[in-house]
Each structure stands twice: as structure tokens, then as C-alpha cells.
C-alpha atoms as a PDB file:
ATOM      1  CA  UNK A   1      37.798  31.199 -12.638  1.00  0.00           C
ATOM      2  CA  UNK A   2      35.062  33.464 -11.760  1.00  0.00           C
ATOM      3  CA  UNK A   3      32.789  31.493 -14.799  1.00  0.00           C
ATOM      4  CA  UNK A   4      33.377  28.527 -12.971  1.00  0.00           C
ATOM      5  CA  UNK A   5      32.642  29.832  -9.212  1.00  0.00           C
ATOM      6  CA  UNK A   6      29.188  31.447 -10.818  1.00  0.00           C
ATOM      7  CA  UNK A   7      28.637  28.367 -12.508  1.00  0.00           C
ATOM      8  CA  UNK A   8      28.906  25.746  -9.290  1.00  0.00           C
ATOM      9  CA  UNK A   9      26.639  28.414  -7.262  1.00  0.00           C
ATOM     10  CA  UNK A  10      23.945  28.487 -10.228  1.00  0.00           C
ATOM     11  CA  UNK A  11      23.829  24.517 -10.609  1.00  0.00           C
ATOM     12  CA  UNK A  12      23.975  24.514  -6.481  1.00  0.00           C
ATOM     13  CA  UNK A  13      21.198  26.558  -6.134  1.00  0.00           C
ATOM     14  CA  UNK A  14      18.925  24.875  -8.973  1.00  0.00           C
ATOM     15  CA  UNK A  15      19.647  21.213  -7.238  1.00  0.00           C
ATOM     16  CA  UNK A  16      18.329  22.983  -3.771  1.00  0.00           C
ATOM     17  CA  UNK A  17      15.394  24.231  -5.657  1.00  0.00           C
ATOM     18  CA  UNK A  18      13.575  20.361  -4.857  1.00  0.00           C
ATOM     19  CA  UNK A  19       9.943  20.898  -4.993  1.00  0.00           C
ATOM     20  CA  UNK A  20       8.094  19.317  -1.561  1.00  0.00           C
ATOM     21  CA  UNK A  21       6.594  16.474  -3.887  1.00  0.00           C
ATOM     22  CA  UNK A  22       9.483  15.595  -4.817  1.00  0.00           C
ATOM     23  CA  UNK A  23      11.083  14.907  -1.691  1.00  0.00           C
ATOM     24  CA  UNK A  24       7.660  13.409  -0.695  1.00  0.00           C
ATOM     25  CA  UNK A  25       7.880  10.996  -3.444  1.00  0.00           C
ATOM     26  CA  UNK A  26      11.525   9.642  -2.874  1.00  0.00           C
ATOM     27  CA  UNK A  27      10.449   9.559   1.097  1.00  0.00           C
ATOM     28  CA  UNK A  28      12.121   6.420   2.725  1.00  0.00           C
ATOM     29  CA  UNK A  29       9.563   3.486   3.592  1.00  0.00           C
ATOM     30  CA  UNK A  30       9.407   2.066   7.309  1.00  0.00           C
ATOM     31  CA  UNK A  31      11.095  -1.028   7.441  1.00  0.00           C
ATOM     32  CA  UNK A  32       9.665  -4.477   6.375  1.00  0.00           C
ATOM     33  CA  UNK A  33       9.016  -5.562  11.040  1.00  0.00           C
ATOM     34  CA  UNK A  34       7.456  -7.958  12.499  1.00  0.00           C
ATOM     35  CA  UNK A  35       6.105  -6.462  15.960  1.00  0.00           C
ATOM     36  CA  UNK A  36       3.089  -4.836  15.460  1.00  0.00           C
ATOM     37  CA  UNK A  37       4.495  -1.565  15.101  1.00  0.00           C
ATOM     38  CA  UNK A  38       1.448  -0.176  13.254  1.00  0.00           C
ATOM     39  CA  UNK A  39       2.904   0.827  10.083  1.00  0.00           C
ATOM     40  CA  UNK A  40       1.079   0.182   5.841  1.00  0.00           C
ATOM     41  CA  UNK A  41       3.575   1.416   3.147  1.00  0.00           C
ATOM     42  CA  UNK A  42       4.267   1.056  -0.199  1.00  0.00           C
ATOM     43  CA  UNK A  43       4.935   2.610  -3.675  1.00  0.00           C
ATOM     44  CA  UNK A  44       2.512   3.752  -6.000  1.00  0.00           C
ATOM     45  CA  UNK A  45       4.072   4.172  -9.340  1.00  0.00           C
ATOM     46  CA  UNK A  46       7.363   4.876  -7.555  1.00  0.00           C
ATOM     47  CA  UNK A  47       5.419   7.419  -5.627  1.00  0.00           C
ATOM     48  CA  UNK A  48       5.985   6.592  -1.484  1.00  0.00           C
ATOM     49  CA  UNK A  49       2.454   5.931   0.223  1.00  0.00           C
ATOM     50  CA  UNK A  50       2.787   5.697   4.133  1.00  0.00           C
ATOM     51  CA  UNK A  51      -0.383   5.705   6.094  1.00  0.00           C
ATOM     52  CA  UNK A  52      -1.223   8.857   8.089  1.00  0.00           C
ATOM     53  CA  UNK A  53      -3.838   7.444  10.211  1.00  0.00           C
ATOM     54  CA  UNK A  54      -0.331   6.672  12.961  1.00  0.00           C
ATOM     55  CA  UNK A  55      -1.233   3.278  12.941  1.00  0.00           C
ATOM     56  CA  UNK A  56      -5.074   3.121  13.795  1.00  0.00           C
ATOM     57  CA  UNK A  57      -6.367   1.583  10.359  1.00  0.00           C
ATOM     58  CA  UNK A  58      -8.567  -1.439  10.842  1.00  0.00           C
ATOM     59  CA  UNK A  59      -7.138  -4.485  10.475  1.00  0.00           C
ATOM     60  CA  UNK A  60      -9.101  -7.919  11.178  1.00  0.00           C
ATOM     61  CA  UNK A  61      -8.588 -11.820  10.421  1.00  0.00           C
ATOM     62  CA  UNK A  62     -12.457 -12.785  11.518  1.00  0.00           C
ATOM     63  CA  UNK A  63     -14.471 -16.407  11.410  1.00  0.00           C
ATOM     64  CA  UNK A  64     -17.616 -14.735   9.829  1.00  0.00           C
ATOM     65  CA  UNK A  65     -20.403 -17.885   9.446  1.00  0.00           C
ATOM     66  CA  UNK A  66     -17.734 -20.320   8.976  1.00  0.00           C
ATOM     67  CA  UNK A  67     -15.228 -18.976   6.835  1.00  0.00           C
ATOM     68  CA  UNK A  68     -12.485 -16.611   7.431  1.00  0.00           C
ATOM     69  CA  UNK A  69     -12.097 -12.655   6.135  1.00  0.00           C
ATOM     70  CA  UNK A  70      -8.640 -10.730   6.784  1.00  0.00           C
ATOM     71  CA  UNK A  71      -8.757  -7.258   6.149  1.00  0.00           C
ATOM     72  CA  UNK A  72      -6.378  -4.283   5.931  1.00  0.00           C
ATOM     73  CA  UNK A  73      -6.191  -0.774   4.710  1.00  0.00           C
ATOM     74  CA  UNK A  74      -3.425   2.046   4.453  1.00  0.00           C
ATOM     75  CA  UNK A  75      -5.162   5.547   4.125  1.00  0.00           C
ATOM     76  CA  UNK A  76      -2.504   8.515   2.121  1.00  0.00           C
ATOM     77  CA  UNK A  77      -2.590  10.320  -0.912  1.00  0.00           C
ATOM     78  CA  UNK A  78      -0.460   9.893  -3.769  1.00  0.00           C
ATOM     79  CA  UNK A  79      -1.740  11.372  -6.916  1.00  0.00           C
ATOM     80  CA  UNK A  80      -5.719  10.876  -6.763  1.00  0.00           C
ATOM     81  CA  UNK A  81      -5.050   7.433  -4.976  1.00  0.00           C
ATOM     82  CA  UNK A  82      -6.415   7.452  -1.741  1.00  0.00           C
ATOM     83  CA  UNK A  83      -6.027   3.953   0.210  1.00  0.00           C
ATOM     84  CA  UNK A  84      -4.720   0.864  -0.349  1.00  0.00           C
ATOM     85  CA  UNK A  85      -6.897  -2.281   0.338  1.00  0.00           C
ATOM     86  CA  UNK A  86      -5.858  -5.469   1.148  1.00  0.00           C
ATOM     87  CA  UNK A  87      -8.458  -8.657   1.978  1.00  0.00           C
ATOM     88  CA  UNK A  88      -9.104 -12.385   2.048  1.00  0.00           C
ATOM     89  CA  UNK A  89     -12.995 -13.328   1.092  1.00  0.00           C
ATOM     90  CA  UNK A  90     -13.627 -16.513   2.197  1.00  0.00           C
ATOM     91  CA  UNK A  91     -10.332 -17.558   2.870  1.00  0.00           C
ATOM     92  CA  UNK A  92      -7.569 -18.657   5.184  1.00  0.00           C
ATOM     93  CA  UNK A  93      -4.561 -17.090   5.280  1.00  0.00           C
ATOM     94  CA  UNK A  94      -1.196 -18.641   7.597  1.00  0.00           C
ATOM     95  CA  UNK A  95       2.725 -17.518   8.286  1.00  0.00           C
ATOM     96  CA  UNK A  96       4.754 -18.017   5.565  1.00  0.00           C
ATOM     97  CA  UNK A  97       2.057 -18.604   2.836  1.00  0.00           C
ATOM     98  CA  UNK A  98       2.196 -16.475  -0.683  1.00  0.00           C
ATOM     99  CA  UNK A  99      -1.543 -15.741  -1.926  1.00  0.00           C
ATOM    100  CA  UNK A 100      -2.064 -14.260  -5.654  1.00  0.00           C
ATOM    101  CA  UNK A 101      -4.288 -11.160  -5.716  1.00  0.00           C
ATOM    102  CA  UNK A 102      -7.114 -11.905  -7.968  1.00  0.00           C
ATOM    103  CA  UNK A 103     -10.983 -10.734  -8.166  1.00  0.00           C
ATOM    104  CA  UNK A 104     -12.804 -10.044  -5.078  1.00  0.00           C
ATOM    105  CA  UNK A 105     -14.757 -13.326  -4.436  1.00  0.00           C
ATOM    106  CA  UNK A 106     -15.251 -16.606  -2.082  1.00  0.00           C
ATOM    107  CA  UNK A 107     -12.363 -18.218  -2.015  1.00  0.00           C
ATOM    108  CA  UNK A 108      -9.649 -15.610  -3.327  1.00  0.00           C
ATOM    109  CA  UNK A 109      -7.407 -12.919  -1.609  1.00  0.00           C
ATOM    110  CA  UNK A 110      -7.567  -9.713  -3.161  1.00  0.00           C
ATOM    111  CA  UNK A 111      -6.330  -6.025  -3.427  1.00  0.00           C
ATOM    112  CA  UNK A 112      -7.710  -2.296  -4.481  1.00  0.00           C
ATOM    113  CA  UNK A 113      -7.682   1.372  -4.076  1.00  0.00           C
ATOM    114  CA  UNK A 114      -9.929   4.275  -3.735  1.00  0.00           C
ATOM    115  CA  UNK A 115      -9.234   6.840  -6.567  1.00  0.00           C
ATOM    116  CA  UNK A 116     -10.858  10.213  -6.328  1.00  0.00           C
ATOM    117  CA  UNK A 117     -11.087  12.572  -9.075  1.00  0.00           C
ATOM    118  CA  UNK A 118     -12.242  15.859  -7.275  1.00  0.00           C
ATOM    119  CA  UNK A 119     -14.435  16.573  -3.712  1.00  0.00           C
ATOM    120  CA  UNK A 120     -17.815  14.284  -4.700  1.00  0.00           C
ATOM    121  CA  UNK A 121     -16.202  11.684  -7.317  1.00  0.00           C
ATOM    122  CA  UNK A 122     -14.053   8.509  -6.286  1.00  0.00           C
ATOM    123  CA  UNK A 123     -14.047   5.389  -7.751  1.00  0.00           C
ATOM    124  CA  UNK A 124     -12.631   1.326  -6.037  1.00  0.00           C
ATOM    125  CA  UNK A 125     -10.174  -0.451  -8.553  1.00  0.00           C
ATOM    126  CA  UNK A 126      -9.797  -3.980  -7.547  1.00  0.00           C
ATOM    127  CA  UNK A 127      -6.924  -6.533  -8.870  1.00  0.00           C
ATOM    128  CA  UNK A 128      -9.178  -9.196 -11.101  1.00  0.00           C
ATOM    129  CA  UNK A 129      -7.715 -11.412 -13.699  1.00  0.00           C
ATOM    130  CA  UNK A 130      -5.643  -8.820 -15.878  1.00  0.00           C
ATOM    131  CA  UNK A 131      -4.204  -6.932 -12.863  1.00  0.00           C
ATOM    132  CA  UNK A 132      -2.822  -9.411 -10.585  1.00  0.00           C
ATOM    133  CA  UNK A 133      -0.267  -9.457  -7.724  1.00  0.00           C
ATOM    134  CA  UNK A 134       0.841 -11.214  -4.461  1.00  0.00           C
ATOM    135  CA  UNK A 135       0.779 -10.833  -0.695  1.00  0.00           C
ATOM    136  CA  UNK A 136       2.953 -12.632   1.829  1.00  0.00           C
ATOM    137  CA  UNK A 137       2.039 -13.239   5.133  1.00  0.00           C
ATOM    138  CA  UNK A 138       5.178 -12.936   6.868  1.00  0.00           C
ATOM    139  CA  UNK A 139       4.027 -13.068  10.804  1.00  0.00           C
ATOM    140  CA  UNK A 140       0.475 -14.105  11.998  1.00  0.00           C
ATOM    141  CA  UNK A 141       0.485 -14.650  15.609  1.00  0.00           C
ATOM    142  CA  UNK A 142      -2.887 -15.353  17.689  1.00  0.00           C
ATOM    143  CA  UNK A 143      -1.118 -15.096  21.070  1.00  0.00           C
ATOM    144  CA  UNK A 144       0.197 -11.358  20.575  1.00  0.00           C
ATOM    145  CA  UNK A 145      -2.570 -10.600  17.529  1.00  0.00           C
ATOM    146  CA  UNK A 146       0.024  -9.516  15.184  1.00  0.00           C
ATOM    147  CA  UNK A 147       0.084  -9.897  11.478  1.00  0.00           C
ATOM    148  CA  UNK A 148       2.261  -8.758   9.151  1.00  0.00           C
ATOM    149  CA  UNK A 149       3.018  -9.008   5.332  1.00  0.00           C
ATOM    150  CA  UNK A 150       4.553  -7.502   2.346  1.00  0.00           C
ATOM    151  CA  UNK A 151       2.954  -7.072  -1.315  1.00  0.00           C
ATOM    152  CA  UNK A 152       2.705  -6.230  -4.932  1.00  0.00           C
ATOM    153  CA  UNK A 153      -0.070  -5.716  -7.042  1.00  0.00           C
ATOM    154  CA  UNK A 154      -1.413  -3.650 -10.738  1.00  0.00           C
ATOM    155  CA  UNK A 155      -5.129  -1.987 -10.540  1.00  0.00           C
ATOM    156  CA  UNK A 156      -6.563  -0.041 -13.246  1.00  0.00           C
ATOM    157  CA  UNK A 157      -7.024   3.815 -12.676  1.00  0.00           C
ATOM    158  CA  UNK A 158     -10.842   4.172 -13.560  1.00  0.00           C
ATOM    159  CA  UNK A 159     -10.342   7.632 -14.470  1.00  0.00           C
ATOM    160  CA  UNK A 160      -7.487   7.393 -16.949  1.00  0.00           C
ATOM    161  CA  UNK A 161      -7.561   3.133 -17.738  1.00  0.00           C
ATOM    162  CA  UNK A 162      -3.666   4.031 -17.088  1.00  0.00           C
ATOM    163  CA  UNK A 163      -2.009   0.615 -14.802  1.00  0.00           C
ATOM    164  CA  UNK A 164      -1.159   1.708 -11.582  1.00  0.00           C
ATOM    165  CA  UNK A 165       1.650  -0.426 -10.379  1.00  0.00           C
ATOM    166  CA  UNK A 166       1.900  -1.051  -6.051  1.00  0.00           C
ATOM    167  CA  UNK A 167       5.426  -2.178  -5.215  1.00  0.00           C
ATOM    168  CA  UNK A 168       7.198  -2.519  -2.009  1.00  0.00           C
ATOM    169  CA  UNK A 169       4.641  -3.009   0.357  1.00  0.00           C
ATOM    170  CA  UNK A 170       4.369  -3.877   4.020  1.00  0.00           C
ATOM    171  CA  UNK A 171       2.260  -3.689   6.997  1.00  0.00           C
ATOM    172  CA  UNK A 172       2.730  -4.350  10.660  1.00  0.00           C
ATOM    173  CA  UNK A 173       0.327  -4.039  13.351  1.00  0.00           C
ATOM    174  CA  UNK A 174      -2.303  -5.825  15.351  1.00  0.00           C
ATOM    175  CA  UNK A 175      -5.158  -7.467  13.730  1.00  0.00           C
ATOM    176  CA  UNK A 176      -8.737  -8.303  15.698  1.00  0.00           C
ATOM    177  CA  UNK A 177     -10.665 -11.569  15.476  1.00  0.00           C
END
């Protein structure tokens, strides 16, 4: 009996042992809204990335000499990732509409991250044609300025070549024209 009682405190005390990453890592993502809360979440390589700027990252859907550029980026760390980047270049987006992620030119919406490898290196990866993915526009209102979406995409880590996969995202906020 007393094997058993020492045994359940030992395993007891090594699952309470969690190290703060880990708990960091499996940290709950704010739900998928549609208000403008101000929220840019997602998973990178199962790692939970929630922006810390409380909901002041800038966000715009702009007419720019006759075409249209949305923009959006969550700022964290996970790893050496930095931010997540979302944008349209040359492009329209509207509710309801499912874009593919592709390479950051006219007519295409498209997706990166900032990667830094110590204090003075960091390095953009941008989706392109190997590493593709998708954004959803789930909510873009002109009245209220709200847009909001959820995504997927693969970049390439330019320090390792390792794919970095982005699952589960979402923003919410308020977007300027």
C-alpha cells in the first residue's frame, strides 16, 4: 500500500511539473466572432499564436489608384516566428468568398511571417506556389467597418527550409478604408 501511495504522489507531482511553454502552447484560441472584437489567432505548428498588441494591429481594405489592398497582421512569438501577415494585392475581397493564398502579386491574396533568428537577423516567408493556403472572409461590413475571417496556410522557415504549417486562424476587428 505504501508503494502505491508513493507512487500516485511521484506521478502527481511529475504531471504538475508543466513547463510555462507548455501551457503556452496548448493555450485556448479566442473564438472564431464576428463583432470587431479585435482579436488575430492561430496555430503555428500546433503552437497557439494570439496577438499581444490587445487589438491595435493595422488592419485596412483601401482603393489605392484603382484597385483594392486589404491588409492584416497578428504580432506574437512562437518559436522565432514573429507575425503573421495576411493581404490582398490588387484585389477585391467580399463576405462569404474563399481566396487561395498564393505569391505576393497584382491580382492574388496572399500570406507570410516575419522569422527572426537572433536581435539584428529576421527574414519574410511568403505563401507562393509550393506553400499555399486559404482565407475566408467571413464578415465585411462598410457600415460598422468590420471584417473578419478565418485561415490556413504553409510558409517556408528561411532559416531551417523546415514547412511551417498556420492552422486555425481568425481575426476580428475593424478595418480602415
Amino acid at each position: 500500500m505504501k508503494k502505491l501511495i508513493l507512487f500516485t504522489l511521484l506521478f502527481t507531482s511529475l504531471l504538475s511539473c508543466c513547463d510555462k511553454d507548455d501551457n503556452e502552447a496548448n493555450e485556448v484560441l479566442p473564438p472564431a466572432t464576428q463583432t470587431g472584437a479585435g482579436t488575430f489567432a492561430c496555430k503555428i505548428n500546433g503552437q497557439s499564436f494570439i496577438d499581444t498588441s490587445g487589438g491595435y494591429f493595422n488592419c485596412f481594405y483601401q482603393l489605392i489608384d484603382g484597385e483594392y489592398f486589404f491588409g492584416i497582421q497578428g504580432k506574437d512569438k512562437v518559436g522565432t516566428q514573429t507575425s503573421v501577415t495576411i493581404g490582398t494585392t490588387a484585389k477585391t475581397v467580399s463576405e462569404g468568398e474563399t481566396l487561395q493564398l498564393l505569391r505576393n502579386i497584382n491580382g492574388n491574396a496572399w500570406a507570410g511571417g516575419r522569422f527572426k533568428l537572433n536581435i539584428n537577423s529576421s527574414e519574410f516567408s511568403n505563401t507562393d506556389e509550393n506553400y499555399t493556403g486559404e482565407l475566408t472572409i467571413t464578415k465585411l461590413d462598410f457600415t460598422n467597418h468590420i471584417v473578419s475571417g478565418t485561415f490556413w496556410f504553409n510558409i517556408k522557415n528561411p532559416y531551417t527550409n523546415e514547412t511551417v504549417e498556420i492552422r486555425e486562424g481568425r481575426f476580428d476587428t475593424l478595418f480602415t478604408q
